[in-house]
N, C-alpha and C. Protein backbone atom coordinates (compact mmCIF):
# COMPACT_ATOMS: atom_id res chain seq x y z
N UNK A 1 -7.73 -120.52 26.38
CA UNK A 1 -7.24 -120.77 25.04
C UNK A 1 -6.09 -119.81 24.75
N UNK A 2 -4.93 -120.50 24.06
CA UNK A 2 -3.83 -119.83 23.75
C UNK A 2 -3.60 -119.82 22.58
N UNK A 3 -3.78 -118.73 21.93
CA UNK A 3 -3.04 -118.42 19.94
C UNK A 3 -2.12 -118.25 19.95
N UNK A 4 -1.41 -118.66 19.02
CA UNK A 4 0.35 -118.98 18.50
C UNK A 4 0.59 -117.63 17.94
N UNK A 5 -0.51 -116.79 17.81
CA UNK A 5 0.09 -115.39 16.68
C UNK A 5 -1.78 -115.05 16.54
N UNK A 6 -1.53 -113.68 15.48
CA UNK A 6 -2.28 -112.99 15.42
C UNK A 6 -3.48 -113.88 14.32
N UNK A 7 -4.71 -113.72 14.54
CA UNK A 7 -5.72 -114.66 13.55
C UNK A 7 -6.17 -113.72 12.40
N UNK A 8 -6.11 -113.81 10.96
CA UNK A 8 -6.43 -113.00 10.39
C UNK A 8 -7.79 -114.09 9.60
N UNK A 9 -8.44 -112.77 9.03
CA UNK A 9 -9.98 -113.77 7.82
C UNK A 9 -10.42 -111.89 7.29
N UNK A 10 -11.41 -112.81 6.39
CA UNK A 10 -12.03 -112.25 5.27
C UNK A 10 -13.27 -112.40 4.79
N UNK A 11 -14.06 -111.75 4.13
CA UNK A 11 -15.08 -112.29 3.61
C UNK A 11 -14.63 -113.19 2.15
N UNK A 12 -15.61 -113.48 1.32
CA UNK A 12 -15.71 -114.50 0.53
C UNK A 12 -14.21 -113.52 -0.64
N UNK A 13 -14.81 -112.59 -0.83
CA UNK A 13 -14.40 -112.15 -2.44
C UNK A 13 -13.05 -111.37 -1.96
N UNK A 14 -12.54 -111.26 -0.78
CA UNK A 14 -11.35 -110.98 -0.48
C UNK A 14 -11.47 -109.26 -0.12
N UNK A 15 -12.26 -108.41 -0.15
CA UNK A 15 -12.33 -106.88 -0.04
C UNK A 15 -12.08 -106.45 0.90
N UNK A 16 -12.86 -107.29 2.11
CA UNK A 16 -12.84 -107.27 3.53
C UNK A 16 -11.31 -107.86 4.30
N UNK A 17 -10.67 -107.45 4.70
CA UNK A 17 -9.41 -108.47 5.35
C UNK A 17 -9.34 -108.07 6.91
N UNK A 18 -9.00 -108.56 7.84
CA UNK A 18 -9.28 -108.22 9.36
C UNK A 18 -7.87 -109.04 9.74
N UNK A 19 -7.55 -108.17 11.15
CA UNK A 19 -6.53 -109.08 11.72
C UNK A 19 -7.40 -108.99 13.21
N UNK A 20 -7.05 -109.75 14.08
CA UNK A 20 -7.46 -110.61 15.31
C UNK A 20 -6.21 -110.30 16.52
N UNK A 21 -5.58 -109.98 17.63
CA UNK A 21 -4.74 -109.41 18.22
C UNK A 21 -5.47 -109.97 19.68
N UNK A 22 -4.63 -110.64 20.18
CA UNK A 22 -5.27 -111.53 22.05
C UNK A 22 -5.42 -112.70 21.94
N UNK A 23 -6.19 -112.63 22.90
CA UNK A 23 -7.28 -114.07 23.03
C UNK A 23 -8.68 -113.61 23.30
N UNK A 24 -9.19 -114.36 22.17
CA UNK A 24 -10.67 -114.51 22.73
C UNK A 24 -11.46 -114.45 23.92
N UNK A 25 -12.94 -113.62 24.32
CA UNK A 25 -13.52 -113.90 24.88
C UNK A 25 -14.11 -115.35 25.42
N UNK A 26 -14.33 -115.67 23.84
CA UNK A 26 -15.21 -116.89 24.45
C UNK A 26 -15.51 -117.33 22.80
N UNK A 27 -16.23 -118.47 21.96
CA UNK A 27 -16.81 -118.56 20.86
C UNK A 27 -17.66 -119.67 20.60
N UNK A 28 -18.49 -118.77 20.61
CA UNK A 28 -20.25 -119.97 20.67
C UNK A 28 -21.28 -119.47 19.22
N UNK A 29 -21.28 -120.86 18.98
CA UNK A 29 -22.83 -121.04 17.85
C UNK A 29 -23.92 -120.73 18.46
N UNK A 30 -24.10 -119.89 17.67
CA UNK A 30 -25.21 -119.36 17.79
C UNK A 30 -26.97 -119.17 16.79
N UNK A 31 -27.67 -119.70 17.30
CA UNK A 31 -28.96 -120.30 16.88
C UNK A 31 -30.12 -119.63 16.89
N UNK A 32 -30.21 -118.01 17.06
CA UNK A 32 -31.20 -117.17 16.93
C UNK A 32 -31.54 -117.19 16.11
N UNK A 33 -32.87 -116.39 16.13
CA UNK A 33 -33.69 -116.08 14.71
C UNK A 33 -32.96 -115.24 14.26
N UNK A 34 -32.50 -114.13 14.72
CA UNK A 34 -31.71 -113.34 14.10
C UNK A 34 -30.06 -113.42 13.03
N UNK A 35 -29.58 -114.32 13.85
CA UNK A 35 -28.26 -114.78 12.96
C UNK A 35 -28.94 -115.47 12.17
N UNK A 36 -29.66 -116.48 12.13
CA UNK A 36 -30.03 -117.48 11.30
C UNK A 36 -30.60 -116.52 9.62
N UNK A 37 -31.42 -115.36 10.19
CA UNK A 37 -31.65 -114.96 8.69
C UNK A 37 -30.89 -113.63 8.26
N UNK A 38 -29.62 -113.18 9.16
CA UNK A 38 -28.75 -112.55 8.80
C UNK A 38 -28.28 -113.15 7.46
N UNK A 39 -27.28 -114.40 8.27
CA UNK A 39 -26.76 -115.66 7.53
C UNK A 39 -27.43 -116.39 6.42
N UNK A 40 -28.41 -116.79 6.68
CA UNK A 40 -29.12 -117.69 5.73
C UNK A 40 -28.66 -119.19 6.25
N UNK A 41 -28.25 -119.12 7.35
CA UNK A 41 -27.37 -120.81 7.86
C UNK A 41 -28.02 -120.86 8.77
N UNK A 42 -28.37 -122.29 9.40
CA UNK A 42 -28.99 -122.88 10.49
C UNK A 42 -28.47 -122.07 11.73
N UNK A 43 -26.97 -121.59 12.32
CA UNK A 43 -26.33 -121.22 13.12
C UNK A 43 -25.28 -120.56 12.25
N UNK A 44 -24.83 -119.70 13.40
CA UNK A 44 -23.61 -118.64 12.99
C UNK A 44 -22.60 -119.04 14.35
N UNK A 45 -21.01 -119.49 14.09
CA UNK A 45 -20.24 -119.28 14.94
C UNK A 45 -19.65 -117.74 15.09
N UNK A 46 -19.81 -116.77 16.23
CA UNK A 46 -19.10 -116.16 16.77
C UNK A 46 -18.42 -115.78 18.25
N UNK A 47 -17.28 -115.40 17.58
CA UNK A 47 -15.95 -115.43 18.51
C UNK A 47 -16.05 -113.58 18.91
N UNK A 48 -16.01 -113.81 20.43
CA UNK A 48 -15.88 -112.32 21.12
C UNK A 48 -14.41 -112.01 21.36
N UNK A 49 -14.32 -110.71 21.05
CA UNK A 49 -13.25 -110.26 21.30
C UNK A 49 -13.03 -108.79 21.55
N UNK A 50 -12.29 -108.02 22.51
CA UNK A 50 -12.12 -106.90 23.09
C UNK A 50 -12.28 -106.28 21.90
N UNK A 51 -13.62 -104.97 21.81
CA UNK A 51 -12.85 -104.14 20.65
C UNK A 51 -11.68 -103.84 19.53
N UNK A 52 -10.97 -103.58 20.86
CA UNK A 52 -9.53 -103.05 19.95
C UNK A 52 -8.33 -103.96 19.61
N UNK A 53 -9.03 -105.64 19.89
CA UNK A 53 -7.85 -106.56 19.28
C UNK A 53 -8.75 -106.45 17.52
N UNK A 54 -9.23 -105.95 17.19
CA UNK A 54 -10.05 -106.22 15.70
C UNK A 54 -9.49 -105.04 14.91
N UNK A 55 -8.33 -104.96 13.91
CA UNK A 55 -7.75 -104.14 12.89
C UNK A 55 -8.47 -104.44 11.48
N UNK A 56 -9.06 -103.82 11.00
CA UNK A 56 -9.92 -103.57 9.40
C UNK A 56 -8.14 -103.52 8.72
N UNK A 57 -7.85 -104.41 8.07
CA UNK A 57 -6.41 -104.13 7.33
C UNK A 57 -6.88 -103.35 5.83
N UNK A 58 -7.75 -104.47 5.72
CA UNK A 58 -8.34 -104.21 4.06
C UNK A 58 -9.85 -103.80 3.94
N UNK A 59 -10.24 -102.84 3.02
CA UNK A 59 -11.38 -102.76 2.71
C UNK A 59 -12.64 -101.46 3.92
N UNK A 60 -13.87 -101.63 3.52
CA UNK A 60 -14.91 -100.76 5.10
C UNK A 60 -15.89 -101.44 4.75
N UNK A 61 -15.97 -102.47 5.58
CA UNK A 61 -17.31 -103.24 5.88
C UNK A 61 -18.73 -102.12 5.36
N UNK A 62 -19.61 -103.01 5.34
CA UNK A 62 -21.25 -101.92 5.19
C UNK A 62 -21.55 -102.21 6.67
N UNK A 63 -22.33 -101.21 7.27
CA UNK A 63 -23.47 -101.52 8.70
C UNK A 63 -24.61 -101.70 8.68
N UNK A 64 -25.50 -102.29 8.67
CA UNK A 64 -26.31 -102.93 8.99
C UNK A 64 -27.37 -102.35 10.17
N UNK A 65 -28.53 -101.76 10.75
CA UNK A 65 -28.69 -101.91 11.95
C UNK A 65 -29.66 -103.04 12.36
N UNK A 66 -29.36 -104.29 12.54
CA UNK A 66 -30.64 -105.09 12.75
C UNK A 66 -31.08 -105.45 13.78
N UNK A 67 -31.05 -104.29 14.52
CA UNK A 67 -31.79 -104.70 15.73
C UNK A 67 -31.80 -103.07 16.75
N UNK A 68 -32.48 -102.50 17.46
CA UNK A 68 -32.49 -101.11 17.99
C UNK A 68 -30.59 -101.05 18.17
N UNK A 69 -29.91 -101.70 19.01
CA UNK A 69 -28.89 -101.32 19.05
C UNK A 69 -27.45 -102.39 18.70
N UNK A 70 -28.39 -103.35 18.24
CA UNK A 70 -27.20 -104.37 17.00
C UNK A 70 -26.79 -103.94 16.19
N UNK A 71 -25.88 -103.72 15.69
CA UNK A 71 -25.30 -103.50 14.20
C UNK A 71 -23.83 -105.16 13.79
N UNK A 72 -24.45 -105.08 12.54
CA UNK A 72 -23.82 -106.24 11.49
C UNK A 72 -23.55 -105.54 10.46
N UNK A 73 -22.23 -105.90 10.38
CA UNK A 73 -20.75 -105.28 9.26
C UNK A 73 -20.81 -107.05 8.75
N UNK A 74 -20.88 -106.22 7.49
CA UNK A 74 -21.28 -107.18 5.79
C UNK A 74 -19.89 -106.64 4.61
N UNK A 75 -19.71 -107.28 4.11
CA UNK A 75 -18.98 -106.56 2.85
C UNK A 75 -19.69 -106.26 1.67
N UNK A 76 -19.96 -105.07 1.32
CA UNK A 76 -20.52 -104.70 0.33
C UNK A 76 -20.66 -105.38 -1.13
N UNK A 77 -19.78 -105.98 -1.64
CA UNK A 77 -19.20 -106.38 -2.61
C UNK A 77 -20.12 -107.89 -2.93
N UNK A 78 -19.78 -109.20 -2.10
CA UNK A 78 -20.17 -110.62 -1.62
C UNK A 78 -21.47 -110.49 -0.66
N UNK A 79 -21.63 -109.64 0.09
CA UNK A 79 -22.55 -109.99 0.82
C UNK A 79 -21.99 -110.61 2.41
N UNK A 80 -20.73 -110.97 2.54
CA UNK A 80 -20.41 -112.03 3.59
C UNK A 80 -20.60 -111.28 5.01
N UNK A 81 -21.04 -111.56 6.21
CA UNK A 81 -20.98 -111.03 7.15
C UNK A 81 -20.17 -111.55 7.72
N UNK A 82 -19.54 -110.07 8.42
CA UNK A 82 -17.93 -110.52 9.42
C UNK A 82 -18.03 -110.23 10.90
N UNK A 83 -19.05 -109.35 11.00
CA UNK A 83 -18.74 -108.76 12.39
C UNK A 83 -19.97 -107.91 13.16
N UNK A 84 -20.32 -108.46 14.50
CA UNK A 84 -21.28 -107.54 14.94
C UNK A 84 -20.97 -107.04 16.17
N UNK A 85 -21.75 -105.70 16.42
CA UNK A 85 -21.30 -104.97 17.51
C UNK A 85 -22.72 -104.85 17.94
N UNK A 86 -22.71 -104.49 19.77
CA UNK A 86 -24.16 -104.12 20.24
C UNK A 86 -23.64 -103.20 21.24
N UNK A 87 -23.32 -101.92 21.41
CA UNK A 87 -22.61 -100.96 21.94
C UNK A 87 -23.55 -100.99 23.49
N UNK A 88 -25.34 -101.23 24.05
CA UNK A 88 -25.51 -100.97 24.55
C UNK A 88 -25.45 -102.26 25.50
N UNK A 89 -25.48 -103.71 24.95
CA UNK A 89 -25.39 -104.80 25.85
C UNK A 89 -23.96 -105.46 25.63
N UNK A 90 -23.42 -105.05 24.94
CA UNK A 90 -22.08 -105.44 24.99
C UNK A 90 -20.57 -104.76 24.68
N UNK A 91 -20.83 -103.28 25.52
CA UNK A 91 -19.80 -102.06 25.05
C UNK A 91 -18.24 -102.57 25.38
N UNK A 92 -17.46 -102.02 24.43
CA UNK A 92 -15.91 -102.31 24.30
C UNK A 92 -15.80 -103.67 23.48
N UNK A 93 -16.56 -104.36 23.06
CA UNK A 93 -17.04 -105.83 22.82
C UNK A 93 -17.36 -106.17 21.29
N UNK A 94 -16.20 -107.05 20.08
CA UNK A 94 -17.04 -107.31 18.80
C UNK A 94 -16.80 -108.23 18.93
N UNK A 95 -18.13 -108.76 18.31
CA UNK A 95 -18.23 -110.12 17.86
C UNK A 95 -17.27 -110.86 16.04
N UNK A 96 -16.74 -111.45 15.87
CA UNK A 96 -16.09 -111.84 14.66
C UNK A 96 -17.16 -113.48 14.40
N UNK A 97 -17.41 -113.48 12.98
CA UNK A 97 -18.16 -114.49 12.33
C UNK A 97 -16.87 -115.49 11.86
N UNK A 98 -16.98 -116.42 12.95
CA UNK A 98 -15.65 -117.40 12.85
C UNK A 98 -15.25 -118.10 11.89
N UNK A 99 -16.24 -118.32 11.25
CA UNK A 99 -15.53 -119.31 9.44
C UNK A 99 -15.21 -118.16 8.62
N UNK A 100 -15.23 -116.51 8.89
CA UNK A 100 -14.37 -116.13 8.08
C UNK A 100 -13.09 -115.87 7.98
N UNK A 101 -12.26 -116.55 9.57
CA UNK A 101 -10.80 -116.97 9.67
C UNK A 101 -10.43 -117.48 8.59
N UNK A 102 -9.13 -117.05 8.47
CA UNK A 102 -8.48 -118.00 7.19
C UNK A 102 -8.35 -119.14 7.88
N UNK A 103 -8.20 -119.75 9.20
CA UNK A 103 -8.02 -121.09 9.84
C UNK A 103 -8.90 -121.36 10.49
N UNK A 104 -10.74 -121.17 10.35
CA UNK A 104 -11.33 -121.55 11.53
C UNK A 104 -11.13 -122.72 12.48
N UNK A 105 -10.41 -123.39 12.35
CA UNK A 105 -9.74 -124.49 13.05
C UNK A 105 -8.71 -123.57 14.67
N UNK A 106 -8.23 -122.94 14.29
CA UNK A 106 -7.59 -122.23 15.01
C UNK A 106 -8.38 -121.57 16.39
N UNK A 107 -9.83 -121.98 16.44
CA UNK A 107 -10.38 -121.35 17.12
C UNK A 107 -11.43 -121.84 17.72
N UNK A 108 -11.66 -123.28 17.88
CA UNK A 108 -12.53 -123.95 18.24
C UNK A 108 -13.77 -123.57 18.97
N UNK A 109 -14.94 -124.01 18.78
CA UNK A 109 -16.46 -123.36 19.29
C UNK A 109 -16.39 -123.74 20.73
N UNK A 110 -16.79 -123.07 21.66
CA UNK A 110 -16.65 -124.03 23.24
C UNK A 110 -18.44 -123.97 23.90
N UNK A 111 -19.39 -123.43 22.47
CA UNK A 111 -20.95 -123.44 23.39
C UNK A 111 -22.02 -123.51 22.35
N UNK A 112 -23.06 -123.55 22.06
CA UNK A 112 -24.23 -123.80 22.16
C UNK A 112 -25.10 -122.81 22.41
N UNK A 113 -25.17 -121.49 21.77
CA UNK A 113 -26.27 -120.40 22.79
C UNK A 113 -27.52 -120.20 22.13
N UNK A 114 -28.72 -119.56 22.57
CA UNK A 114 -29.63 -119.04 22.30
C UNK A 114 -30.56 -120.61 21.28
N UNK A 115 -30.23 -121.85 22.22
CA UNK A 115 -31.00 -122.64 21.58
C UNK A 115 -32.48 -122.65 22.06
N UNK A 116 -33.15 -122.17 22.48
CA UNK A 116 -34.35 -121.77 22.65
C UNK A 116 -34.76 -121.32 21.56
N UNK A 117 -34.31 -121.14 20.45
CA UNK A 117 -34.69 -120.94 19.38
C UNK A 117 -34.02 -121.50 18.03
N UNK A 118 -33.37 -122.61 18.21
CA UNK A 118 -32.73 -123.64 17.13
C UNK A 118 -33.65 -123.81 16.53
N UNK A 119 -33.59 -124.48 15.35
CA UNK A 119 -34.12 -125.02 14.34
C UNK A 119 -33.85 -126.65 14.42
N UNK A 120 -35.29 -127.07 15.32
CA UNK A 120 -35.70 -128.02 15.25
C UNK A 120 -34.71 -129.14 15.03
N UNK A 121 -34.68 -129.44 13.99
CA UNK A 121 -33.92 -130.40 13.23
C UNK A 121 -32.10 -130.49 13.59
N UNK A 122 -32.18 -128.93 13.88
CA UNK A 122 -30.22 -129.04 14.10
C UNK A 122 -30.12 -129.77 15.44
N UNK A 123 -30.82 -130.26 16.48
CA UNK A 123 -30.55 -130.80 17.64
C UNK A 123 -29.58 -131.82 17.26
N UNK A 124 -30.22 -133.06 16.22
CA UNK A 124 -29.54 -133.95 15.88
C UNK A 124 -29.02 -133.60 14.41
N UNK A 125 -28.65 -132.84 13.87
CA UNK A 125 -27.81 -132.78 12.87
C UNK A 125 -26.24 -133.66 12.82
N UNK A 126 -25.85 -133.61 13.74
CA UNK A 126 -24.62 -134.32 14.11
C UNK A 126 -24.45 -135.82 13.48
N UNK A 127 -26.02 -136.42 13.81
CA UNK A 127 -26.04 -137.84 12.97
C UNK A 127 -26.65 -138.19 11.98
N UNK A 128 -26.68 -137.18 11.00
CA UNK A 128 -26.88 -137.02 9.95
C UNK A 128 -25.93 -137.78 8.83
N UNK A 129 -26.22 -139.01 7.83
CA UNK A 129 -24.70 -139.46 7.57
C UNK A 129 -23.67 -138.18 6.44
N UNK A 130 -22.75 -138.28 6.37
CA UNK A 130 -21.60 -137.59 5.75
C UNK A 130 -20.92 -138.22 4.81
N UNK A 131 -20.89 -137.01 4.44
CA UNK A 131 -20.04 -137.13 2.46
C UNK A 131 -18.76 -136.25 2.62
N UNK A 132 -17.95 -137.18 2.15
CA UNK A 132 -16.37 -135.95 2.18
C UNK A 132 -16.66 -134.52 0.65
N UNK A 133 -17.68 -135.61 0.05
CA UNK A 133 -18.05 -134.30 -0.94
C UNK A 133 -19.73 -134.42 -1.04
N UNK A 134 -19.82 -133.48 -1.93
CA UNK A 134 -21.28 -134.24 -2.53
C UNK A 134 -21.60 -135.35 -3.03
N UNK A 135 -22.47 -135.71 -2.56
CA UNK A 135 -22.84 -137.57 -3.07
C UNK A 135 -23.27 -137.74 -3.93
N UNK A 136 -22.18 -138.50 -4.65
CA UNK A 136 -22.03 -139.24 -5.89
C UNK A 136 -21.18 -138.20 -6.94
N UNK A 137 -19.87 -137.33 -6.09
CA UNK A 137 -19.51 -136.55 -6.80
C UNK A 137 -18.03 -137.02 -6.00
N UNK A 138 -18.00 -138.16 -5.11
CA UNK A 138 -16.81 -138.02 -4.30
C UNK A 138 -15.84 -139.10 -5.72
């Protein structure tokens, strides 16, 4: 995968601002128990990326430790989670929470991980029917 320029995002309320610098590791949904009640969402997309392509422009995330050597950076303010690090299984290595790109489009998902522990129901979520809005609000 090739980026046209640098990817910047944010959390919800704007406090948090990040810029993005390379190319990606790799960026897979992810379906643990753990993201799932980080998030509060069925799955969390995140995008790996070398440490030091990840610049904090705006704002200092909160840390989190949820797990012996996980840590999850939240914005204090919203609540939004942006970013996790695991220094002992994945050193030099952060993870970025991909819909908080200003373009998550820019960055397409390429996997599927840790479904050994999906939620049931998301297997077939896909054919679920769709509303361009809420129904009976389109």
């Amino acid at each position: 995968m090739t980026l046209s320029g640098p990817l910047t995002g944010g959390c919800h309320c704007g406090a948090i601002r990040y810029e993005l610098s390379g190319e990606p590791m790799h960026h897979a949904l992810c379906h643990c128990t753990d993201c799932r009640r980080a998030s509060g969402a069925p799955m969390v997309g995140w995008a790996m990326f070398p440490e030091d392509a990840l610049t904090i422009i705006q704002g200092v995330p909160r840390e989190y430790a949820s797990s012996e050597h996980g840590r999850r950076y939240f914005c204090g303010t919203c609540g939004s989670g942006v970013f996790y690090r695991n220094a002992k299984n994945l050193p030099g290595i952060v993870d970025i929470q991909a819909a908080t790109l200003d373009d998550p489009d820019a960055l397409p998902a390429g996997a599927h991980v840790q479904v050994a522990e999906r939620i049931g129901w998301m297997k077939d979520a896909h054919a679920l029917p769709e509303f361009a809005r809420y129904p009976g609000m389109e």
